[in-house]
PDB file of N, CA and C in Angstrom:
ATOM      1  N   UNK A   1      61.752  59.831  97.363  1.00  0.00           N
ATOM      2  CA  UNK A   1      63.058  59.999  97.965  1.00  0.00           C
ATOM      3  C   UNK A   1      64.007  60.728  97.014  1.00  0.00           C
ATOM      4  N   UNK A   2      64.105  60.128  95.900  1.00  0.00           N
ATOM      5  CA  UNK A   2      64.711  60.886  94.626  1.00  0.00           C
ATOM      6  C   UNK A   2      64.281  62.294  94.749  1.00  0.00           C
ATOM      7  N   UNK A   3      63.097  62.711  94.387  1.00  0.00           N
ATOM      8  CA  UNK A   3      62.777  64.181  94.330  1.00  0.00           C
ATOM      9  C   UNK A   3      63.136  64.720  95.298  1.00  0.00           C
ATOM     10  N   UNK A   4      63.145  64.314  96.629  1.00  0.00           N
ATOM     11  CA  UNK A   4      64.018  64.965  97.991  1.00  0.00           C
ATOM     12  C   UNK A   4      65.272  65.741  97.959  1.00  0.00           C
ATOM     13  N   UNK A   5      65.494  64.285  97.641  1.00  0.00           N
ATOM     14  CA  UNK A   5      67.466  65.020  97.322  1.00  0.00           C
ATOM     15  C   UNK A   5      67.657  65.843  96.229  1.00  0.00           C
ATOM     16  N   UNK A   6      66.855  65.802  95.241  1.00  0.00           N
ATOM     17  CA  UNK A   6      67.051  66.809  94.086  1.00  0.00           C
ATOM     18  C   UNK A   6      66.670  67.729  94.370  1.00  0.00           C
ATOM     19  N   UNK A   7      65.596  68.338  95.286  1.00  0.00           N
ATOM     20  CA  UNK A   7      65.108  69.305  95.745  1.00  0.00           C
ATOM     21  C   UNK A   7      66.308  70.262  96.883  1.00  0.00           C
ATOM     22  N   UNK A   8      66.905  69.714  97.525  1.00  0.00           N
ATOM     23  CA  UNK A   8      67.810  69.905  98.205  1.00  0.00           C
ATOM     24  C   UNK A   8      68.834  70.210  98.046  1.00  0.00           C
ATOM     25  N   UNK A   9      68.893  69.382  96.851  1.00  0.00           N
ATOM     26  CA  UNK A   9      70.788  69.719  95.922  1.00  0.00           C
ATOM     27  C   UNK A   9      70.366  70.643  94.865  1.00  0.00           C
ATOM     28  N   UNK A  10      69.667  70.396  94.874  1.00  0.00           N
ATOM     29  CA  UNK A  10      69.042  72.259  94.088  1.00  0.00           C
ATOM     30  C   UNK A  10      69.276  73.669  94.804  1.00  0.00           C
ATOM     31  N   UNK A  11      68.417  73.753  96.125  1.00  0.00           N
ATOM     32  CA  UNK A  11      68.588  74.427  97.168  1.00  0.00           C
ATOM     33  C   UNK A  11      69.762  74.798  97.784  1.00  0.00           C
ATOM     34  N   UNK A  12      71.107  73.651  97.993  1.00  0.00           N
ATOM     35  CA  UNK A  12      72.429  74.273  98.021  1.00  0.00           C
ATOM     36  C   UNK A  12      72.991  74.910  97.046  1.00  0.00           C
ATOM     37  N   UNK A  13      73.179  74.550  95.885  1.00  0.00           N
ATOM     38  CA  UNK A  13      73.163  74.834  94.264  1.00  0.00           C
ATOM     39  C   UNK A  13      73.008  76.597  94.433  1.00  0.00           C
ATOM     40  N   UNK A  14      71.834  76.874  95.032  1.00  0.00           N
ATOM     41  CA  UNK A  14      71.382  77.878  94.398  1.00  0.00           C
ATOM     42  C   UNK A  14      71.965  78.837  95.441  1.00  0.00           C
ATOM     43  N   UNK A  15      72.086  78.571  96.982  1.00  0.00           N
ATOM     44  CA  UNK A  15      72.474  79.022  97.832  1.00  0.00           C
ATOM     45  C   UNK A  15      74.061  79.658  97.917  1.00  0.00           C
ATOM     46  N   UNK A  16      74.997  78.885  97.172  1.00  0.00           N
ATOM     47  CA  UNK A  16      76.151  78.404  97.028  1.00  0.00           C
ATOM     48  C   UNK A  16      75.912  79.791  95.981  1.00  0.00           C
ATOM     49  N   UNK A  17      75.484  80.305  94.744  1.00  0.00           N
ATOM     50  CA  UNK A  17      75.497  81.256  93.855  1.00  0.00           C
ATOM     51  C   UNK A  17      75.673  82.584  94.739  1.00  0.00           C
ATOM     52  N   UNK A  18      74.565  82.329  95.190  1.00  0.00           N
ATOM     53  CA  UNK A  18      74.250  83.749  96.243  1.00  0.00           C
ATOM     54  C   UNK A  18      74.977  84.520  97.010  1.00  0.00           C
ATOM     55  N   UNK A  19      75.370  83.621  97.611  1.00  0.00           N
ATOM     56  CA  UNK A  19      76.673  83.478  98.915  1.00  0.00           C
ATOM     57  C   UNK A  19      77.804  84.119  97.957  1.00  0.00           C
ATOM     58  N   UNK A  20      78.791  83.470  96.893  1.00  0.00           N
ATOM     59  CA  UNK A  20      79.630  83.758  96.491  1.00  0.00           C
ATOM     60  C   UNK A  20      79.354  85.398  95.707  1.00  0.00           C
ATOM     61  N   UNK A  21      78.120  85.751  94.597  1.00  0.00           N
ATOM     62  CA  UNK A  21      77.728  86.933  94.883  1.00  0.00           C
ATOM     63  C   UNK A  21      78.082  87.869  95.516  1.00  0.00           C
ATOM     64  N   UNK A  22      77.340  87.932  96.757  1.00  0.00           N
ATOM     65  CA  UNK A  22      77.605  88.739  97.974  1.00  0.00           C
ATOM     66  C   UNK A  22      78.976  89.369  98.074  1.00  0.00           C
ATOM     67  N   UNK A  23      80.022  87.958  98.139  1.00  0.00           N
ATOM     68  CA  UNK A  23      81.576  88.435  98.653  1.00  0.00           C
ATOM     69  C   UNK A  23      82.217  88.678  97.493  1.00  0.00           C
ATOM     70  N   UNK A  24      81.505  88.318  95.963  1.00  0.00           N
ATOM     71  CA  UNK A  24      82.953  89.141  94.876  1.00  0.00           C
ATOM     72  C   UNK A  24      82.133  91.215  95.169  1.00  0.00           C
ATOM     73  N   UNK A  25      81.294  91.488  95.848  1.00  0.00           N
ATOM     74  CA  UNK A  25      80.431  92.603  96.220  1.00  0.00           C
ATOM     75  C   UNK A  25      81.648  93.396  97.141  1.00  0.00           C
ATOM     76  N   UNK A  26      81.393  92.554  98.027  1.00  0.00           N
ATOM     77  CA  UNK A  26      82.148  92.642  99.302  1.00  0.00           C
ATOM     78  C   UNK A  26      83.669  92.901  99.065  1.00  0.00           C
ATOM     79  N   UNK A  27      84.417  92.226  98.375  1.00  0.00           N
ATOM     80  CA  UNK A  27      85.725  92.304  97.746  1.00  0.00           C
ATOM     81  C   UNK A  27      86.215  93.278  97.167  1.00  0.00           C
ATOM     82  N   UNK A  28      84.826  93.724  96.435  1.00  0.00           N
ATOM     83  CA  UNK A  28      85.221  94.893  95.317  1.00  0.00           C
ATOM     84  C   UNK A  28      85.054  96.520  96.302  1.00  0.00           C
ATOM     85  N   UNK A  29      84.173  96.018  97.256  1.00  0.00           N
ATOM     86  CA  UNK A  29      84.212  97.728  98.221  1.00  0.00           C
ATOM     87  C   UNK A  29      85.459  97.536  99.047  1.00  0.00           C
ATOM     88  N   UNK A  30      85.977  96.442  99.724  1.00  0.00           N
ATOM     89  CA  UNK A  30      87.308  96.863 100.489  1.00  0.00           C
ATOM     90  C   UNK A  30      88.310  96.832  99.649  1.00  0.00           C
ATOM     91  N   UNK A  31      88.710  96.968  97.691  1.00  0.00           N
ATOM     92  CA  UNK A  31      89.111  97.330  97.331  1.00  0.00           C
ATOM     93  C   UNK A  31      89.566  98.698  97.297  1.00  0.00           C
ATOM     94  N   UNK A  32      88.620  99.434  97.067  1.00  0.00           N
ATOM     95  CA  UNK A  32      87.891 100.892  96.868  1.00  0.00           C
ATOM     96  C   UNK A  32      88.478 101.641  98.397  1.00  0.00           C
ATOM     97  N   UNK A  33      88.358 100.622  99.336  1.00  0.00           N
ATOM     98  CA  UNK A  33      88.755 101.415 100.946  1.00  0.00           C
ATOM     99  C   UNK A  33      90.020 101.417 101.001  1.00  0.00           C
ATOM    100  N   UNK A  34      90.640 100.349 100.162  1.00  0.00           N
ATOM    101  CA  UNK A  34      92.162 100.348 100.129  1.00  0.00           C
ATOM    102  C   UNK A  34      92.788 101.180  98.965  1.00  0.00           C
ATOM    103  N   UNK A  35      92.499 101.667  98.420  1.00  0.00           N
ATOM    104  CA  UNK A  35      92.773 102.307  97.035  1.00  0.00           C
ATOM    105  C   UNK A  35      92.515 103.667  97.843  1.00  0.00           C
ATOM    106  N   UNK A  36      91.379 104.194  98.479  1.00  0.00           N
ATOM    107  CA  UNK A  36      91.343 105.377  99.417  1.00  0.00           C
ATOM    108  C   UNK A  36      92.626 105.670 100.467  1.00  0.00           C
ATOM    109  N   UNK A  37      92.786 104.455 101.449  1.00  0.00           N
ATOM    110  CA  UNK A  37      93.687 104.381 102.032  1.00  0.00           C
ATOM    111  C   UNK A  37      95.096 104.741 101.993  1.00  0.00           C
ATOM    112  N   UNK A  38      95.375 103.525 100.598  1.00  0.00           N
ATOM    113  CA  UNK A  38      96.723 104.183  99.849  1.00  0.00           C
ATOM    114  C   UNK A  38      97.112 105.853  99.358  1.00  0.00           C
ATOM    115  N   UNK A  39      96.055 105.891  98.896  1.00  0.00           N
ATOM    116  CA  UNK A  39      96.046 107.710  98.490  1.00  0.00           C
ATOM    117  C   UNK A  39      96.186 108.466  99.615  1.00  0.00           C
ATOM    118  N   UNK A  40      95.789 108.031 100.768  1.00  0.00           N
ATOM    119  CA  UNK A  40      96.182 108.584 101.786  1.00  0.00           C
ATOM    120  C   UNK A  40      97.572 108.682 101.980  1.00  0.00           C
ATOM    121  N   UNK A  41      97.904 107.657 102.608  1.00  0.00           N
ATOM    122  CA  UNK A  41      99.182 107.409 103.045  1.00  0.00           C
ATOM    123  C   UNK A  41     100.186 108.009 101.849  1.00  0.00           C
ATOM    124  N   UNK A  42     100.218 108.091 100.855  1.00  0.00           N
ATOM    125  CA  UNK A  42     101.101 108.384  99.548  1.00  0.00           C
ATOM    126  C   UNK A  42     101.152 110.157  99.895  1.00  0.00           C
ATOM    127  N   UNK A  43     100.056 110.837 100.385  1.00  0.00           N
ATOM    128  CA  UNK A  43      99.598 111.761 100.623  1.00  0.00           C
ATOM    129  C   UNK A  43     100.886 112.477 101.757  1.00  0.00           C
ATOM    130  N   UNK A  44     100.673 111.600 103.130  1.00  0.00           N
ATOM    131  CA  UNK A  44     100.937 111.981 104.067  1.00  0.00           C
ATOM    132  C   UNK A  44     102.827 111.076 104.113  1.00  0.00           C
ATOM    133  N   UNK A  45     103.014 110.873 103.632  1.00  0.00           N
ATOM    134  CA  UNK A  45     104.354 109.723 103.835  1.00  0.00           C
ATOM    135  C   UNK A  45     104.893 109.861 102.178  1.00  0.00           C
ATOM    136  N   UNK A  46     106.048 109.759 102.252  1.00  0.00           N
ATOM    137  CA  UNK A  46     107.375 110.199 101.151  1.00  0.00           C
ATOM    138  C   UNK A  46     107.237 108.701 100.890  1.00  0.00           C
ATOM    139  N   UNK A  47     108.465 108.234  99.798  1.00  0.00           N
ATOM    140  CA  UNK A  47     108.473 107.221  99.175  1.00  0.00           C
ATOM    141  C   UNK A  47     109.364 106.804 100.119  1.00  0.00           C
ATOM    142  N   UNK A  48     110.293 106.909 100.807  1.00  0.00           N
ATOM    143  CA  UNK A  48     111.432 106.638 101.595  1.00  0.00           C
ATOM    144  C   UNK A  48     110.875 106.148 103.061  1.00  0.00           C
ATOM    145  N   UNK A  49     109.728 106.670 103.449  1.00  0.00           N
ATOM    146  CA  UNK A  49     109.017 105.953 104.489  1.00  0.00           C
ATOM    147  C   UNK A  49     108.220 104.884 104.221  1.00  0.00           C
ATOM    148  N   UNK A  50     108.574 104.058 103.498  1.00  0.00           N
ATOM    149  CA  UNK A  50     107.301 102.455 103.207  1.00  0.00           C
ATOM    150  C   UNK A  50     106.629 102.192 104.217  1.00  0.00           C
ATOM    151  N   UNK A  51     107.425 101.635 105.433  1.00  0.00           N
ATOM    152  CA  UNK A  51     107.199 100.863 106.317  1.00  0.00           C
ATOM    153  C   UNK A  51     106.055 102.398 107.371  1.00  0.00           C
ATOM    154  N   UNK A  52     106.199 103.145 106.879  1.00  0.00           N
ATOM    155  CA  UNK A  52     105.368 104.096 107.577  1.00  0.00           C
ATOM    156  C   UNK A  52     103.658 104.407 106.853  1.00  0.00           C
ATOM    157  N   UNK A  53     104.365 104.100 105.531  1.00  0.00           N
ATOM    158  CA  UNK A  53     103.214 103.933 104.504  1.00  0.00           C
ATOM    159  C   UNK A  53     102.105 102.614 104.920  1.00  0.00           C
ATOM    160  N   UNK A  54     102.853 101.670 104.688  1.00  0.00           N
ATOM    161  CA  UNK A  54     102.026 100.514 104.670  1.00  0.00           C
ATOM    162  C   UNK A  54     101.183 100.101 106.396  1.00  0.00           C
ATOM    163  N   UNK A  55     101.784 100.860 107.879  1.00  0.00           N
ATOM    164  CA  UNK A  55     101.463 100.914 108.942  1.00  0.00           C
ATOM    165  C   UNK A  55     100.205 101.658 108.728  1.00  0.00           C
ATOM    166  N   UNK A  56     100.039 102.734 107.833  1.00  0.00           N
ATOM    167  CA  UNK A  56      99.149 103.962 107.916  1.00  0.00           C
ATOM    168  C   UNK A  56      97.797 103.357 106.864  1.00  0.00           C
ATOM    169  N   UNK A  57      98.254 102.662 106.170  1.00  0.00           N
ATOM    170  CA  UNK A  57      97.237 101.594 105.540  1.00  0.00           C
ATOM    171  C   UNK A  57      96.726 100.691 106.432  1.00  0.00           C
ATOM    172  N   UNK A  58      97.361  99.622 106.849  1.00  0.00           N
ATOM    173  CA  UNK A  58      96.784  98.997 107.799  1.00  0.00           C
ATOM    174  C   UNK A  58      95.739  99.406 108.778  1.00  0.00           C
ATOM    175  N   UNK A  59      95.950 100.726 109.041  1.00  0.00           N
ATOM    176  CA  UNK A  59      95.459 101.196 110.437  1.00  0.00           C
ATOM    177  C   UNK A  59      94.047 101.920 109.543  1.00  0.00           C
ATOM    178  N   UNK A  60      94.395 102.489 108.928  1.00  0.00           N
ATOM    179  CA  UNK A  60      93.375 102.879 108.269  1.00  0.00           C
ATOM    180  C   UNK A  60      92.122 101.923 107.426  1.00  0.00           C
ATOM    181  N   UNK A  61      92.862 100.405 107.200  1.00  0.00           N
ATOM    182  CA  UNK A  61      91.284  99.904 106.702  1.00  0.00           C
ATOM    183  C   UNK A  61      91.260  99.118 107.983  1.00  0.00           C
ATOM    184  N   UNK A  62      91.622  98.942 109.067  1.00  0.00           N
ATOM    185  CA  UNK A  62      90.728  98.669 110.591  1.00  0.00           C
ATOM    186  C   UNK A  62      89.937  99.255 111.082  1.00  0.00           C
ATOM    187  N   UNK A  63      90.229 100.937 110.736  1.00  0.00           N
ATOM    188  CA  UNK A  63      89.232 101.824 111.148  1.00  0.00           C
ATOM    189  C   UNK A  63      88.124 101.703 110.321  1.00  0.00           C
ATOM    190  N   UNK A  64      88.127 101.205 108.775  1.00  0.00           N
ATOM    191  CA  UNK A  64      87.196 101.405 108.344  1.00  0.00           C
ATOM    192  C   UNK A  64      86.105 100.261 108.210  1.00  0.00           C
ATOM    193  N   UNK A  65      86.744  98.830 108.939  1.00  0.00           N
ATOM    194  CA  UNK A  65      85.991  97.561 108.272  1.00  0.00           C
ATOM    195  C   UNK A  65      85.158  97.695 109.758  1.00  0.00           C
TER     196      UNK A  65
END
């Protein structure tokens, strides 16, 4: 019974690594889409338009996720 549960709480253990893995992965590319994004918008929109800036971001990492 002992070896069961150790076998198991091992198995989440290890699962639990993996998983978190994956999404600092994941985190670091919709960084990269937002850092694209921004360059966009900075591109196409003056400093005086924010609220036009940050709309053109938005819209742009929806299109991309």
């Amino acid at each position: 019974m002992k070896s069961l549960v150790t076998i198991i709480a091992a198995g989440l253990l290890a699962g639990s690594f993996a998983i978190s893995a994956d999404a600092g992965t994941k985190k670091s590319g919709m960084a990269e889409v937002k850092a694209q994004c921004q360059a966009q918008a900075k591109k196409k929109y003056s400093a005086i338009h924010f609220m036009k800036r940050r709309d053109y971001v938005k819209n742009c990492m929806n299109q991309r996720a």
